[in-house]
C-alpha atoms as a PDB file:
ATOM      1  CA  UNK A   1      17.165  36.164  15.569  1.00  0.00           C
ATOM      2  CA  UNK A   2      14.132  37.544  15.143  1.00  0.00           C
ATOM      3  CA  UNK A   3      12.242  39.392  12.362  1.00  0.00           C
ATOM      4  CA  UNK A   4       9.224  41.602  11.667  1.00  0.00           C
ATOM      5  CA  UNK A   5       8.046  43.995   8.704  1.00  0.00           C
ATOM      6  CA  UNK A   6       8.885  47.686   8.892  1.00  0.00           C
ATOM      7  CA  UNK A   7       5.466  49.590  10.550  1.00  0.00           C
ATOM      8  CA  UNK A   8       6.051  52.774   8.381  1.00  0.00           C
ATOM      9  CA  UNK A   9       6.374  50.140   5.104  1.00  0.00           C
ATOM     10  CA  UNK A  10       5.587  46.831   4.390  1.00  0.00           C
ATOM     11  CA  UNK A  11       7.434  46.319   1.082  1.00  0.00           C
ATOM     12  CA  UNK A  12      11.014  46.149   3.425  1.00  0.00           C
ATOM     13  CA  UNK A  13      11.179  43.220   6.552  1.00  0.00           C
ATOM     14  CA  UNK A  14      13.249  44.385   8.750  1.00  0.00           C
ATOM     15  CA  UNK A  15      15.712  41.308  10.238  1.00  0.00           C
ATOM     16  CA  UNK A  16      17.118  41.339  13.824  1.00  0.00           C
ATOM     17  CA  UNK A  17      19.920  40.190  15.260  1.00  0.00           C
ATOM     18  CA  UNK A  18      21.123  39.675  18.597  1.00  0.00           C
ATOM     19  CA  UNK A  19      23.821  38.017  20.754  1.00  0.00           C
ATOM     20  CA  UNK A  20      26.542  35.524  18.994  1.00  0.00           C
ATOM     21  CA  UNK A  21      26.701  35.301  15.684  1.00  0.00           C
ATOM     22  CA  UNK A  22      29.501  32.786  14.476  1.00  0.00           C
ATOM     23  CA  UNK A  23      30.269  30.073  12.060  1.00  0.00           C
ATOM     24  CA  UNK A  24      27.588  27.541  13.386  1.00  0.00           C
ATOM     25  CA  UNK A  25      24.820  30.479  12.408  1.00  0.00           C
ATOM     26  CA  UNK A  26      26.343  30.877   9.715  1.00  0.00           C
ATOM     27  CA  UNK A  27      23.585  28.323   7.729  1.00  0.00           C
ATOM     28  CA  UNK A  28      20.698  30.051   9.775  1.00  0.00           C
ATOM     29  CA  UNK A  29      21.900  33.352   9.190  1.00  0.00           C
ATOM     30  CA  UNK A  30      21.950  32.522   5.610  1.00  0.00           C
ATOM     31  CA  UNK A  31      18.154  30.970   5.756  1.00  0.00           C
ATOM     32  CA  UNK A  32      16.860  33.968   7.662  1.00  0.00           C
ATOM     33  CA  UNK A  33      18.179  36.163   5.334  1.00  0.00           C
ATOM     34  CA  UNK A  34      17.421  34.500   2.252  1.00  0.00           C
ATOM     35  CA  UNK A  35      13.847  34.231   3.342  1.00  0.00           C
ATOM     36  CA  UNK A  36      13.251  37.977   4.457  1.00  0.00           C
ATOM     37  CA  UNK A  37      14.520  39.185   1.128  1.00  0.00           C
ATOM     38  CA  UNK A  38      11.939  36.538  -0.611  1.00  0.00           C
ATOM     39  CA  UNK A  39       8.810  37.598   1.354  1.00  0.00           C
ATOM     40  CA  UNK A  40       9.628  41.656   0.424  1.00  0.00           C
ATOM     41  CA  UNK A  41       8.778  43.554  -1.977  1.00  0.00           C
ATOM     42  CA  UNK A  42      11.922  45.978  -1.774  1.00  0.00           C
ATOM     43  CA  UNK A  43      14.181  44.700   0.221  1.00  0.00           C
ATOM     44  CA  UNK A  44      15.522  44.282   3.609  1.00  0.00           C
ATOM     45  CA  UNK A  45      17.360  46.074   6.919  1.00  0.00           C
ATOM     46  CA  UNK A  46      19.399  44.374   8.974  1.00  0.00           C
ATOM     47  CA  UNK A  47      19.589  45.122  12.167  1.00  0.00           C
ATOM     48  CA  UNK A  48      22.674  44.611  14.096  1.00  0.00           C
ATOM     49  CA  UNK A  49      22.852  46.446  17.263  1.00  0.00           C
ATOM     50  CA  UNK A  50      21.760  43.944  19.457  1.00  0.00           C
ATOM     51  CA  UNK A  51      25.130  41.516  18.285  1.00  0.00           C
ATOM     52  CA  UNK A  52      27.882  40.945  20.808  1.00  0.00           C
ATOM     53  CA  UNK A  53      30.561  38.775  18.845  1.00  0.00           C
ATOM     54  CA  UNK A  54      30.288  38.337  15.059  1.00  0.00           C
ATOM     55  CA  UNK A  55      32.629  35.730  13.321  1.00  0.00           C
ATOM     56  CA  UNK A  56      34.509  36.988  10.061  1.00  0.00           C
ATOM     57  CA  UNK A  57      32.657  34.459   8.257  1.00  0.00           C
ATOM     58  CA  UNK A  58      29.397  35.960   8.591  1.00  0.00           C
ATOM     59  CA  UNK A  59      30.598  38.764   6.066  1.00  0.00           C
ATOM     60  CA  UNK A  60      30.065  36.676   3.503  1.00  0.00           C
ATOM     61  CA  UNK A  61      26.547  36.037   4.093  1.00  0.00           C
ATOM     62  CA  UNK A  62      26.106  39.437   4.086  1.00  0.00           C
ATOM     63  CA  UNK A  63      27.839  39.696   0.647  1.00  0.00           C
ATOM     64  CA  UNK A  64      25.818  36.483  -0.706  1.00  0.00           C
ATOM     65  CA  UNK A  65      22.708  38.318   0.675  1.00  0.00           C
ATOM     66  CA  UNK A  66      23.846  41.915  -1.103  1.00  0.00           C
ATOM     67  CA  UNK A  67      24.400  39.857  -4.207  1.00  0.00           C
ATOM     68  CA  UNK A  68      21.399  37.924  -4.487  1.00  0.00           C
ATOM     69  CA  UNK A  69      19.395  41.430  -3.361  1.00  0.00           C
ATOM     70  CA  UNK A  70      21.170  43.248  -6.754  1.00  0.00           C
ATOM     71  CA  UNK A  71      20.094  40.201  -8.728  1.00  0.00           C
ATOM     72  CA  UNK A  72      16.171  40.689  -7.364  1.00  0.00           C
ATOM     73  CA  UNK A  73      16.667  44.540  -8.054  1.00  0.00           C
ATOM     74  CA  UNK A  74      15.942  45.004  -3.927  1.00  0.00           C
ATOM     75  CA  UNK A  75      17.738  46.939  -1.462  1.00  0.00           C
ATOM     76  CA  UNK A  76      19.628  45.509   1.285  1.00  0.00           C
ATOM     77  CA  UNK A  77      20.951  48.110   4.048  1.00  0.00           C
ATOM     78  CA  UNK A  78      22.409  47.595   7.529  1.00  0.00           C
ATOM     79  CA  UNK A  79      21.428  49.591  10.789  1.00  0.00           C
ATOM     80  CA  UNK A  80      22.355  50.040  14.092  1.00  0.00           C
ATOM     81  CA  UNK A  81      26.075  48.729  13.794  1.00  0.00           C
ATOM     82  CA  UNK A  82      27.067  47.383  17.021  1.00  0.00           C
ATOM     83  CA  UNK A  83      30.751  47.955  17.661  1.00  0.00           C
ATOM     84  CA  UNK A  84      31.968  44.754  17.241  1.00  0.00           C
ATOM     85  CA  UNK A  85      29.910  44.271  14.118  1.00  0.00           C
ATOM     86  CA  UNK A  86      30.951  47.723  12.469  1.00  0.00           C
ATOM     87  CA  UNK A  87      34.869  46.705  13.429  1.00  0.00           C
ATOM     88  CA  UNK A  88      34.856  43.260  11.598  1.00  0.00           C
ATOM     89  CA  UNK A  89      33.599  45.158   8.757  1.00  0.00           C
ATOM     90  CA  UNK A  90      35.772  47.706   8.597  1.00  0.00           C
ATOM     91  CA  UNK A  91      38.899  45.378   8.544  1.00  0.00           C
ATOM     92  CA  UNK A  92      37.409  43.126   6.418  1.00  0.00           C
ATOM     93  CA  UNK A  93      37.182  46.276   4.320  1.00  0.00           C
ATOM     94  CA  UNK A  94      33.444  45.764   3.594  1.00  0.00           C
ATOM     95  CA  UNK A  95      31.862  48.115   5.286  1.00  0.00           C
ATOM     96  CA  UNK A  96      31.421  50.829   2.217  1.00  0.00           C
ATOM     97  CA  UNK A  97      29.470  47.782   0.297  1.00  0.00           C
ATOM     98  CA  UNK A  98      26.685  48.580   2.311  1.00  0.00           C
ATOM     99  CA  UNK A  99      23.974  51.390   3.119  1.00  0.00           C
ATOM    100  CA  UNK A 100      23.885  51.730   6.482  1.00  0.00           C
ATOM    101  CA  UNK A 101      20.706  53.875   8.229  1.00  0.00           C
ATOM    102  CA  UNK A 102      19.684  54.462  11.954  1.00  0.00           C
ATOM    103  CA  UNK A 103      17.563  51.842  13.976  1.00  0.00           C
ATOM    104  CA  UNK A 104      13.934  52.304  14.952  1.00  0.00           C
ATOM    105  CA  UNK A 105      12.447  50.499  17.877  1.00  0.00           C
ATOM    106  CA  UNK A 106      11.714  46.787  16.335  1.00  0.00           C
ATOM    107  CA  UNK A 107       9.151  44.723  16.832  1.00  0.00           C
ATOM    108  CA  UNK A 108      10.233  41.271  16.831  1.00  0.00           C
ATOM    109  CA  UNK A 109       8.625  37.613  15.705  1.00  0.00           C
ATOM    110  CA  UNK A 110      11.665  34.517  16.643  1.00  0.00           C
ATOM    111  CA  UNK A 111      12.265  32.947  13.504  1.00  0.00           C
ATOM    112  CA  UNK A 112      15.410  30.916  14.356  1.00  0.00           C
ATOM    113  CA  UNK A 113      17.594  29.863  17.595  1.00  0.00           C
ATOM    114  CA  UNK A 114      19.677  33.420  18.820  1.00  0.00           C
END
């Protein structure tokens, strides 16, 4: 994982992720989020093109991280879906819960084991 502040605005940090993401991330995930959503002033994107497997239970970090954005009054959107990652979502029927926007080029700063 990996995660770096949006060039065009610093008020959102924009959070990578690549590779596996499954139940034994799910505590890092969770971290990574929770921090990036601390250290903004807005909010955060996620970025999620980059993922090649991502366990059902990761949906509810997501939903813990959408919650606890609503509670700060910050944004929390998703971007670059990879296919895996946008079917999980779909049948776990939470896509819709998010705003999802295109990817720009990141530039990334490792925060956590991939």
């Amino acid at each position: 994982m990996s995660m770096h502040s949006d060039p065009h605005t610093e008020e959102i940090v924009v959070v990578v992720l690549r590779g596996e993401i499954d139940y034994a991330c799910e505590e890092t995930l969770l971290r990574c989020l929770t921090s990036a959503l601390s250290s903004s002033a807005r909010g955060i994107e996620i970025d999620l093109g980059k993922v090649s497997f991502w366990a059902c239970s990761s949906v509810k970090v997501l939903l813990a991280t959408r919650q606890l954005a609503q509670r700060q009054g910050k944004t929390m959107a998703l971007r670059a879906l990879s296919p895996i990652v946008r079917r999980v979502l779909e049948l776990s029927d939470a896509l819709h819960l998010f705003t999802t926007k295109a990817a720009s080029a990141p530039i990334g700063v490792p925060v956590g084991p991939a």
